[in-house]
N, C-alpha and C. Protein backbone atom coordinates (compact mmCIF):
# COMPACT_ATOMS: atom_id res chain seq x y z
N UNK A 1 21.75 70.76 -16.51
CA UNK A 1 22.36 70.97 -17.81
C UNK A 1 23.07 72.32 -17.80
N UNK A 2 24.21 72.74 -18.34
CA UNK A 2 25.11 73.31 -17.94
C UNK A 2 24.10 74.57 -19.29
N UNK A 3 25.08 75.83 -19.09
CA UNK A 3 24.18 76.91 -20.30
C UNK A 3 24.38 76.77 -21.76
N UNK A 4 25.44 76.48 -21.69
CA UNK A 4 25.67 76.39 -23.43
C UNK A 4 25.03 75.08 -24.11
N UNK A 5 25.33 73.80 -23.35
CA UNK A 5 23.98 72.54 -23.68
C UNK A 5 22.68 73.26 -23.94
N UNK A 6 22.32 73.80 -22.80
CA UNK A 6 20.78 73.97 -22.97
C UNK A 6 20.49 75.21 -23.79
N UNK A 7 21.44 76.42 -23.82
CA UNK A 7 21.44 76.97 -25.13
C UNK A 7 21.12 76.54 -26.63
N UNK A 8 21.93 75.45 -26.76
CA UNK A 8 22.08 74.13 -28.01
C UNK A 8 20.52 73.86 -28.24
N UNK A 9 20.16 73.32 -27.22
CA UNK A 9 19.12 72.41 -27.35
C UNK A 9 17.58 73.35 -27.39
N UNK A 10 17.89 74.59 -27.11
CA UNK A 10 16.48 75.49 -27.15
C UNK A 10 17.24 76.17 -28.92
N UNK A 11 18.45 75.60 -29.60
CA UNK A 11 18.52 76.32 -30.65
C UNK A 11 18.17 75.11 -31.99
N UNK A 12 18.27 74.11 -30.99
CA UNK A 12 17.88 72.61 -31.95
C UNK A 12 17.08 72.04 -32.23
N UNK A 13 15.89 72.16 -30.80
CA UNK A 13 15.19 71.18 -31.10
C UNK A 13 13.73 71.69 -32.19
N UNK A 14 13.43 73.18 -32.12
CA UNK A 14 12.78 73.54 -33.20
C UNK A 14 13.27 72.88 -34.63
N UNK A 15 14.16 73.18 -34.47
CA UNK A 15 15.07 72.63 -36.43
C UNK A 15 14.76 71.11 -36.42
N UNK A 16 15.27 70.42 -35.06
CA UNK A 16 15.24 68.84 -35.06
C UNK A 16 14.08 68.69 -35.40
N UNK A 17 12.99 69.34 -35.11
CA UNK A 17 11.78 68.68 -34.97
C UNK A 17 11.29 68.75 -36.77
N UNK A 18 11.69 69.78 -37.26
CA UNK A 18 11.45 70.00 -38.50
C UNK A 18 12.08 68.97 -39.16
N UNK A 19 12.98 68.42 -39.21
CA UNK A 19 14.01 68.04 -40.20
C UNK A 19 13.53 66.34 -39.83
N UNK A 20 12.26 66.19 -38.64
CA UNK A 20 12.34 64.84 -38.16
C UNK A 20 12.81 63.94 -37.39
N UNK A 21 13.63 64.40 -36.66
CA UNK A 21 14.60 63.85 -35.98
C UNK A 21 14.28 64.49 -34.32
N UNK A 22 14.92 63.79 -33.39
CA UNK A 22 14.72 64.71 -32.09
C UNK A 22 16.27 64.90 -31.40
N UNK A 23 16.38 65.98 -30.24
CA UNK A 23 17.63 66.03 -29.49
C UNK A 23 17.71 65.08 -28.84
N UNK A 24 18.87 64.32 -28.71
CA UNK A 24 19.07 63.18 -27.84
C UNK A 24 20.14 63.79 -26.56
N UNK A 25 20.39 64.73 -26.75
CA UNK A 25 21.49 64.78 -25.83
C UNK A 25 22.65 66.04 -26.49
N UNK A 26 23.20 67.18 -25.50
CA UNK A 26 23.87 68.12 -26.27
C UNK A 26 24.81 68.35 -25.21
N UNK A 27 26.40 68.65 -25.55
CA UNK A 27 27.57 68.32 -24.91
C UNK A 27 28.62 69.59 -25.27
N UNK A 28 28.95 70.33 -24.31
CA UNK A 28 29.79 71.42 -24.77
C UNK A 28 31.58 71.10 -23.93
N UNK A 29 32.10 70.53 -24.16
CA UNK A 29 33.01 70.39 -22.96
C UNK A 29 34.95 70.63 -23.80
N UNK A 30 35.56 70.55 -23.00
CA UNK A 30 37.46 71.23 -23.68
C UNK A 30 37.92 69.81 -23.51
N UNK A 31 38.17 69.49 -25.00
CA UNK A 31 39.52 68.29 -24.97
C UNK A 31 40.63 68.75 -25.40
N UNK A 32 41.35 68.63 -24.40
CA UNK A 32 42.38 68.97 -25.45
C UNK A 32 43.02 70.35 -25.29
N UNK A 33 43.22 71.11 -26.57
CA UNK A 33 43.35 72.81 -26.48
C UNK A 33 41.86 73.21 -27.12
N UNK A 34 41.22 72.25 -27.56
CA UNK A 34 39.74 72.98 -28.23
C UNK A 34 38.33 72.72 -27.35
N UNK A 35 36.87 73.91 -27.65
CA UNK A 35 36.33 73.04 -27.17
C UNK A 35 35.26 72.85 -28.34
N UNK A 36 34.42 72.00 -28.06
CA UNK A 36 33.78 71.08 -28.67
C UNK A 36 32.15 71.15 -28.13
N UNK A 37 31.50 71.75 -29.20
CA UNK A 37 29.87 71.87 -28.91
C UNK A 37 29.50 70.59 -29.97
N UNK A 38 28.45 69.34 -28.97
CA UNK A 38 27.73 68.63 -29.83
C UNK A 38 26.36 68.30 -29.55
N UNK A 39 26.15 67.96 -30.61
CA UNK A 39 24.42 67.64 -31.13
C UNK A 39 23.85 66.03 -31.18
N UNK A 40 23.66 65.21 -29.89
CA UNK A 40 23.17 64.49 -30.66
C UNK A 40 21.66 63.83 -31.06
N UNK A 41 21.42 63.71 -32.21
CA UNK A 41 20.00 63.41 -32.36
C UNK A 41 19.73 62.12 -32.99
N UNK A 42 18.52 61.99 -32.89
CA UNK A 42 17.70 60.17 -33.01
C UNK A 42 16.52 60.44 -33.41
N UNK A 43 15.99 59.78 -34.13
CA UNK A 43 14.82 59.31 -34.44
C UNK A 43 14.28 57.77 -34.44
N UNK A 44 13.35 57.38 -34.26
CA UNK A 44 12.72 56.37 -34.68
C UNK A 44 13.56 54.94 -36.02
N UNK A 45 14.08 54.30 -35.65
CA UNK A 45 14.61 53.82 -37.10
C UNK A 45 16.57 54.53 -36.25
N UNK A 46 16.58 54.97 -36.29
CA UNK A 46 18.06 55.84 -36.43
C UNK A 46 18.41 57.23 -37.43
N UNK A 47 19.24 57.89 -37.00
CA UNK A 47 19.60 58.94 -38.43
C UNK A 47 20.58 58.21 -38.89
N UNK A 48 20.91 59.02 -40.25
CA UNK A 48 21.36 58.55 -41.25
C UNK A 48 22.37 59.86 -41.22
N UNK A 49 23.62 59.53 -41.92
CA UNK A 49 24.35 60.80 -42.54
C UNK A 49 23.55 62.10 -43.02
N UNK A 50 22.89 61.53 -43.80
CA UNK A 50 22.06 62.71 -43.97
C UNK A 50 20.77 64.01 -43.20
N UNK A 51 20.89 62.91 -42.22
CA UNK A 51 19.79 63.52 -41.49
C UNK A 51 20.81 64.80 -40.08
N UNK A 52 22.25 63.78 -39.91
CA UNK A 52 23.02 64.66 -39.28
C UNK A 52 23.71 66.12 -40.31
N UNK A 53 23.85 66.00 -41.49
CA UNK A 53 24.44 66.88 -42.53
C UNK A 53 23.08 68.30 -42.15
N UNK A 54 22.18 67.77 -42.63
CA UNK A 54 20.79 68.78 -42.94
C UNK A 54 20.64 69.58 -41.53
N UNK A 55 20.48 68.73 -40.35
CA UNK A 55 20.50 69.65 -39.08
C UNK A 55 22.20 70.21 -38.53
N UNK A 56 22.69 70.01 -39.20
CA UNK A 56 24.36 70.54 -38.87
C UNK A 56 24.61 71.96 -39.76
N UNK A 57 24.07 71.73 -40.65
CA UNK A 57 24.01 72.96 -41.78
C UNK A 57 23.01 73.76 -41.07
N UNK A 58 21.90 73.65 -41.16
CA UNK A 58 20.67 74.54 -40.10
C UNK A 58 21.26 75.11 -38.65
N UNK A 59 21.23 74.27 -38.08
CA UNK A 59 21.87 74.40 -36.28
C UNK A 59 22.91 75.93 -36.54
N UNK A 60 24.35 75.09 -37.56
CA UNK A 60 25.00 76.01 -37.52
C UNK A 60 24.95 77.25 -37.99
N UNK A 61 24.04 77.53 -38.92
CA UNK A 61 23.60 79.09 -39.49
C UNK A 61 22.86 79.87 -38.11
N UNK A 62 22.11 79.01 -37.81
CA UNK A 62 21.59 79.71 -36.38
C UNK A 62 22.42 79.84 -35.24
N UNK A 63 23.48 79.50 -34.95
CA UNK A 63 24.64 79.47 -34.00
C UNK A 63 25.41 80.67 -34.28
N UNK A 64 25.62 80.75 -36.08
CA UNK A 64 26.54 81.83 -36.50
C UNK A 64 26.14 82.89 -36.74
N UNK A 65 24.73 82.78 -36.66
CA UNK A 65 23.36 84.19 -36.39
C UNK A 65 23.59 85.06 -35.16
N UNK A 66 23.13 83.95 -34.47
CA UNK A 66 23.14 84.38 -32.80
C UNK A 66 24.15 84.71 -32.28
N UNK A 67 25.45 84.07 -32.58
CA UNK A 67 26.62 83.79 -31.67
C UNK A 67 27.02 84.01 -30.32
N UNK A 68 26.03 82.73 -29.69
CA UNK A 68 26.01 83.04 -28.63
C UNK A 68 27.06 82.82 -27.35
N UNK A 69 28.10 81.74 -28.10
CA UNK A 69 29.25 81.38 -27.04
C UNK A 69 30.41 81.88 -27.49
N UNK A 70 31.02 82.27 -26.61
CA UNK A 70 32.07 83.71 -27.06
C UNK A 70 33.26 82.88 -27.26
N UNK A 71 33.83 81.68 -26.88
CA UNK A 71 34.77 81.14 -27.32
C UNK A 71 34.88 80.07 -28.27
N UNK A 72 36.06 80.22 -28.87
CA UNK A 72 35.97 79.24 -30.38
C UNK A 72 35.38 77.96 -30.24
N UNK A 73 34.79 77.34 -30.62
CA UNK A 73 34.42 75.99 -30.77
C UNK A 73 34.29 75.29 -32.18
N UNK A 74 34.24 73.77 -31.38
CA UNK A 74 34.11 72.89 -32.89
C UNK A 74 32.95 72.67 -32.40
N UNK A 75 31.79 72.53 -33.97
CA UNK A 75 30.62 71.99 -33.77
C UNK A 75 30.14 70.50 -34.27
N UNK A 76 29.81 69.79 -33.92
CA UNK A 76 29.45 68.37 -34.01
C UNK A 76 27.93 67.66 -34.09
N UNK A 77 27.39 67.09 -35.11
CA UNK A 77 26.02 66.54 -35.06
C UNK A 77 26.29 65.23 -35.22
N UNK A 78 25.53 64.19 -34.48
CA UNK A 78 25.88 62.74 -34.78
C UNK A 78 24.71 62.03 -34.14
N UNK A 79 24.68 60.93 -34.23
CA UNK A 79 24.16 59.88 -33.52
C UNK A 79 24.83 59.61 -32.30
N UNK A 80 23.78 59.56 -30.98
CA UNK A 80 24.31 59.05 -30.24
C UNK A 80 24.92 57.15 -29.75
N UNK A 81 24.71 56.70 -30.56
CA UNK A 81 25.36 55.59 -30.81
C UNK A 81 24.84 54.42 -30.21
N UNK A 82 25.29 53.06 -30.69
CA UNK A 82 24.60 52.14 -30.06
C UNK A 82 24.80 51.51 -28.52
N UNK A 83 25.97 52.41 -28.41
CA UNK A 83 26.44 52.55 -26.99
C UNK A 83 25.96 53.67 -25.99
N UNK A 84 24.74 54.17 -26.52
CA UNK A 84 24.38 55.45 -25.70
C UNK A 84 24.65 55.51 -24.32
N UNK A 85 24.79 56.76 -24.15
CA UNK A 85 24.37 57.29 -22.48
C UNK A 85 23.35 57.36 -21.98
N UNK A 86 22.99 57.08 -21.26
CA UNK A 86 21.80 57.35 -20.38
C UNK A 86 21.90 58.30 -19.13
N UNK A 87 21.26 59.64 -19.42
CA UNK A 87 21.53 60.80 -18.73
C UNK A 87 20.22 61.26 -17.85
N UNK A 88 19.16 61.36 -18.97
CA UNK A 88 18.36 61.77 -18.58
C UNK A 88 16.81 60.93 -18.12
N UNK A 89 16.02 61.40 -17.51
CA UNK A 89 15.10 60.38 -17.14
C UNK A 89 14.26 59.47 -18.34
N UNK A 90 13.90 60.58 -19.39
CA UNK A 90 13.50 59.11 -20.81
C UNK A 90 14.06 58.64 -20.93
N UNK A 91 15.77 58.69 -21.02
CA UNK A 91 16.55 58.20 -21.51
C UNK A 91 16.20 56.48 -21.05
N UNK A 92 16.44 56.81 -19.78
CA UNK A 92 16.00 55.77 -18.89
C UNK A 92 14.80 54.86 -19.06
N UNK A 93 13.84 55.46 -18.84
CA UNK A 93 12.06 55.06 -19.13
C UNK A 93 12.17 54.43 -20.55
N UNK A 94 13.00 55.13 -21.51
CA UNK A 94 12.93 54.26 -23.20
C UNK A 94 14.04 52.96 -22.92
N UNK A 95 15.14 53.04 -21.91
CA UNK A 95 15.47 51.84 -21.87
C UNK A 95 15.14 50.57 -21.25
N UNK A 96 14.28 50.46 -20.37
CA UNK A 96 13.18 49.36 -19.78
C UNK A 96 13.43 48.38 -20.61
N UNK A 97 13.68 46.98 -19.77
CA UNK A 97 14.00 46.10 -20.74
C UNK A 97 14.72 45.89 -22.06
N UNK A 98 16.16 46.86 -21.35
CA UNK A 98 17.14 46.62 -22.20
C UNK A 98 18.46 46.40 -21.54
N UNK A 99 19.15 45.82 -22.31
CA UNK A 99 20.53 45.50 -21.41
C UNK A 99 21.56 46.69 -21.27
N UNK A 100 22.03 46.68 -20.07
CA UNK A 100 22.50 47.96 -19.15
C UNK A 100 23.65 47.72 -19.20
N UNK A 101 24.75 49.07 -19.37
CA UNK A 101 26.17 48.72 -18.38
C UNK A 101 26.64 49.86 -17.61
N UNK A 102 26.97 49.38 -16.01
CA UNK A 102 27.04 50.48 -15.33
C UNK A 102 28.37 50.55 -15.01
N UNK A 103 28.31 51.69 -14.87
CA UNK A 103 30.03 52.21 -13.77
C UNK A 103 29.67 52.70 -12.88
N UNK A 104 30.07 52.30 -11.64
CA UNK A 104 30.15 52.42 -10.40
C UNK A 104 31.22 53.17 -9.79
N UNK A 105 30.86 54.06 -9.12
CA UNK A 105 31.85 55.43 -8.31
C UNK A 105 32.52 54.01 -7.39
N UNK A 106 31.71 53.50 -6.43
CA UNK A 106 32.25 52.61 -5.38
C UNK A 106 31.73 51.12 -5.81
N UNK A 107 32.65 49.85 -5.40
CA UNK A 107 32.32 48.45 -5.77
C UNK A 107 30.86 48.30 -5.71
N UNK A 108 29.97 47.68 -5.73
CA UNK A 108 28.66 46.72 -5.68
C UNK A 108 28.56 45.79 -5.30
N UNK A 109 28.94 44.57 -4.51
CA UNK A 109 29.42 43.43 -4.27
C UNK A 109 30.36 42.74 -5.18
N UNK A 110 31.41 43.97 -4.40
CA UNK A 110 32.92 43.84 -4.97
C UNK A 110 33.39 44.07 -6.61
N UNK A 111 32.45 44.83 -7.80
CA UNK A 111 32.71 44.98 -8.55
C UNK A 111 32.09 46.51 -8.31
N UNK A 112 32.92 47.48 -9.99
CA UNK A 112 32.71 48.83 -10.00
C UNK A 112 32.25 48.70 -11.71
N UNK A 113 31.87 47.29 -11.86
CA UNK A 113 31.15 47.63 -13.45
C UNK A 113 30.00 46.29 -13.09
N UNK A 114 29.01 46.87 -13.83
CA UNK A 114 27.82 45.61 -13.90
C UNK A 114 27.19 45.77 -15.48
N UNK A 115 26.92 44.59 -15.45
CA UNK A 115 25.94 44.45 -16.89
C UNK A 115 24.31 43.75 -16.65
N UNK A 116 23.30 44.08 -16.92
CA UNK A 116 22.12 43.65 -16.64
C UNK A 116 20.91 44.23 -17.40
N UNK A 117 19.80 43.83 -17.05
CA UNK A 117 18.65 44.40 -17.96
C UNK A 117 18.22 45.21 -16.84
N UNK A 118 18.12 46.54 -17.54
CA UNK A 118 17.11 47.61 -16.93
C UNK A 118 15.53 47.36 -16.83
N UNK A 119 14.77 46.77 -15.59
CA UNK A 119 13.19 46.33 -15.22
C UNK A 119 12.48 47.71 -15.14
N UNK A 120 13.15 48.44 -13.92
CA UNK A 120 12.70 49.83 -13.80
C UNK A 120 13.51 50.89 -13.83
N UNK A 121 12.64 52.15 -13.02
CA UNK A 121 13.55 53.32 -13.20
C UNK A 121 12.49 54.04 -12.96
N UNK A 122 12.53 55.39 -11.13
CA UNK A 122 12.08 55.93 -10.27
C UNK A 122 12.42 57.09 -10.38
N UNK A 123 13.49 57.30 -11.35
CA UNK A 123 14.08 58.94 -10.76
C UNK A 123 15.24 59.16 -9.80
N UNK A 124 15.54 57.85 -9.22
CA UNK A 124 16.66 58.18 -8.35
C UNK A 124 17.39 56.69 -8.20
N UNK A 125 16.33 56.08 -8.68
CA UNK A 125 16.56 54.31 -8.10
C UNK A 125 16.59 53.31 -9.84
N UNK A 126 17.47 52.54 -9.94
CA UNK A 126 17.83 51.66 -11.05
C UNK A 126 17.36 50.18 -10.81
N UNK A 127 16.27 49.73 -11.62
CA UNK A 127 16.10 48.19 -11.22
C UNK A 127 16.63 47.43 -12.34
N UNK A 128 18.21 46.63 -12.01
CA UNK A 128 18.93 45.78 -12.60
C UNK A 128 19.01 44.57 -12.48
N UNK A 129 18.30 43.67 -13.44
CA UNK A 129 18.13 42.39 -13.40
C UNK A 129 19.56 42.09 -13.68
N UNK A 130 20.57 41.04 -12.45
CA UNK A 130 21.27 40.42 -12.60
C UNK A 130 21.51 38.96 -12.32
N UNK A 131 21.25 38.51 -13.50
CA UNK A 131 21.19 37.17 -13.54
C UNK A 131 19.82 36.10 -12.80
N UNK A 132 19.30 35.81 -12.06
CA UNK A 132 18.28 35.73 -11.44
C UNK A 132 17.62 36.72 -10.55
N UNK A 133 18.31 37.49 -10.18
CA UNK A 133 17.44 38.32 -8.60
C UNK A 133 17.73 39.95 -9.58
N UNK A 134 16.85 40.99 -9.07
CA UNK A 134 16.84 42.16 -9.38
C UNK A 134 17.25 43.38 -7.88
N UNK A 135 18.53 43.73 -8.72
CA UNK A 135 19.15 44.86 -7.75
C UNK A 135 18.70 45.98 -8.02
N UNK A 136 18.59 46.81 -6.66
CA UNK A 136 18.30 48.36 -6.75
C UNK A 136 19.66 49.34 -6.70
N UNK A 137 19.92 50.04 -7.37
CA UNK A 137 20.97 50.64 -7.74
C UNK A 137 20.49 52.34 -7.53
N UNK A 138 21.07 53.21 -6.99
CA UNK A 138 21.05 54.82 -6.81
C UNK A 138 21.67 55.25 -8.01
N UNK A 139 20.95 55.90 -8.81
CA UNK A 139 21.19 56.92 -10.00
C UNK A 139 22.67 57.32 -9.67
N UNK A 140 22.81 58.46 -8.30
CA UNK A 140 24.07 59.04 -8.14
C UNK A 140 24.89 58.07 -7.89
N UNK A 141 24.76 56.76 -7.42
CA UNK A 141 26.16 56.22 -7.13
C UNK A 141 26.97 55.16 -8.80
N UNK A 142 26.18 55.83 -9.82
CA UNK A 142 26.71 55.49 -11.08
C UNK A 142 27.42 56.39 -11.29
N UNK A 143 28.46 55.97 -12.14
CA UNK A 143 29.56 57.21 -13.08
C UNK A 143 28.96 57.01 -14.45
N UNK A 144 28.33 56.13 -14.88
CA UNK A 144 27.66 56.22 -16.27
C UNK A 144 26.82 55.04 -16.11
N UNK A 145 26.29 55.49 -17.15
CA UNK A 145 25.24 54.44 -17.79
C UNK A 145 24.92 54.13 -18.82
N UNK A 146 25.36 53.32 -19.67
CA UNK A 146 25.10 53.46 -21.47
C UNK A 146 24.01 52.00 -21.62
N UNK A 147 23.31 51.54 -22.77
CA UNK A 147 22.87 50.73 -23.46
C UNK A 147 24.16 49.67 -23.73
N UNK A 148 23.71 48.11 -23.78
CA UNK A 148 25.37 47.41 -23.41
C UNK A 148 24.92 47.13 -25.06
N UNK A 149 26.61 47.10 -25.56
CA UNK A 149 26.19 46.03 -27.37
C UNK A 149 26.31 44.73 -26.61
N UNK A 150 25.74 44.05 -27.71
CA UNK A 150 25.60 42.41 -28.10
C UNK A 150 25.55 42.14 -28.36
N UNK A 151 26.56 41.35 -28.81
CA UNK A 151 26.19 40.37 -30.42
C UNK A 151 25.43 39.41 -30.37
């Protein structure tokens, strides 16, 4: 995790925890001409507008306390969505038996996207139920990993 994320997240997750909610994930990166510090958090159930308003107001008084990143930024609290990422190892472990979609750096038997249910998950190794048989997949040889929608 890069410094200003994990800055974020040692300035959030005290507040998150108060307000009920937890860090799901914190993102500092330049689109554009701006850059962009975000927050995202989850709870149980989902947040609500309100639950992102209350820790966005908090977060940011403590950001504008401290001020700890010397260049301008936009700040952002949200849900990470029903399309999440999957970054980190809970991330992973909470998705077990859920449907997966991957991007692939290099093909897989001839494709660079898969969809499947996540069985396991080692820390380095992905077990993707596709279609009858279950593939083992390397963490690094993904470019992402989100939760798939479905109607």
């Amino acid at each position: 995790m890069a410094k200003n994320e994990a800055l974020l997240e040692e300035i959030a997750s005290p507040i998150c925890e108060e307000e009920g909610v937890y860090v799901y994930e914190c993102e500092y990166k330049k689109e554009g001409g701006n850059y962009y510090l975000r927050l995202y958090i989850d709870k149980d159930g989902g947040v609500t507008i309100d639950d992102c308003e209350r820790v966005s107001r908090r977060v940011n008084e403590k950001l504008d306390e401290l001020d700890p990143i010397k260049e301008e930024y936009i700040f952002e609290v949200s849900s990470p969505g029903i399309d999440r990422k999957l970054t980190r190892d809970w991330h992973f472990e909470k998705a077990i038996g859920k449907e997966v979609d991957l991007k692939l750096f290099a093909p897989f038997e001839g494709s660079k996207t898969l969809t499947g249910t996540l069985t396991g998950y080692d820390h380095s190794l992905l077990s993707i139920k596709l279609g009858e048989r279950v593939v083992r997949i390397e963490k690094g040889k993904t470019s992402s990993v989100r939760l798939a929608i479905t109607f």
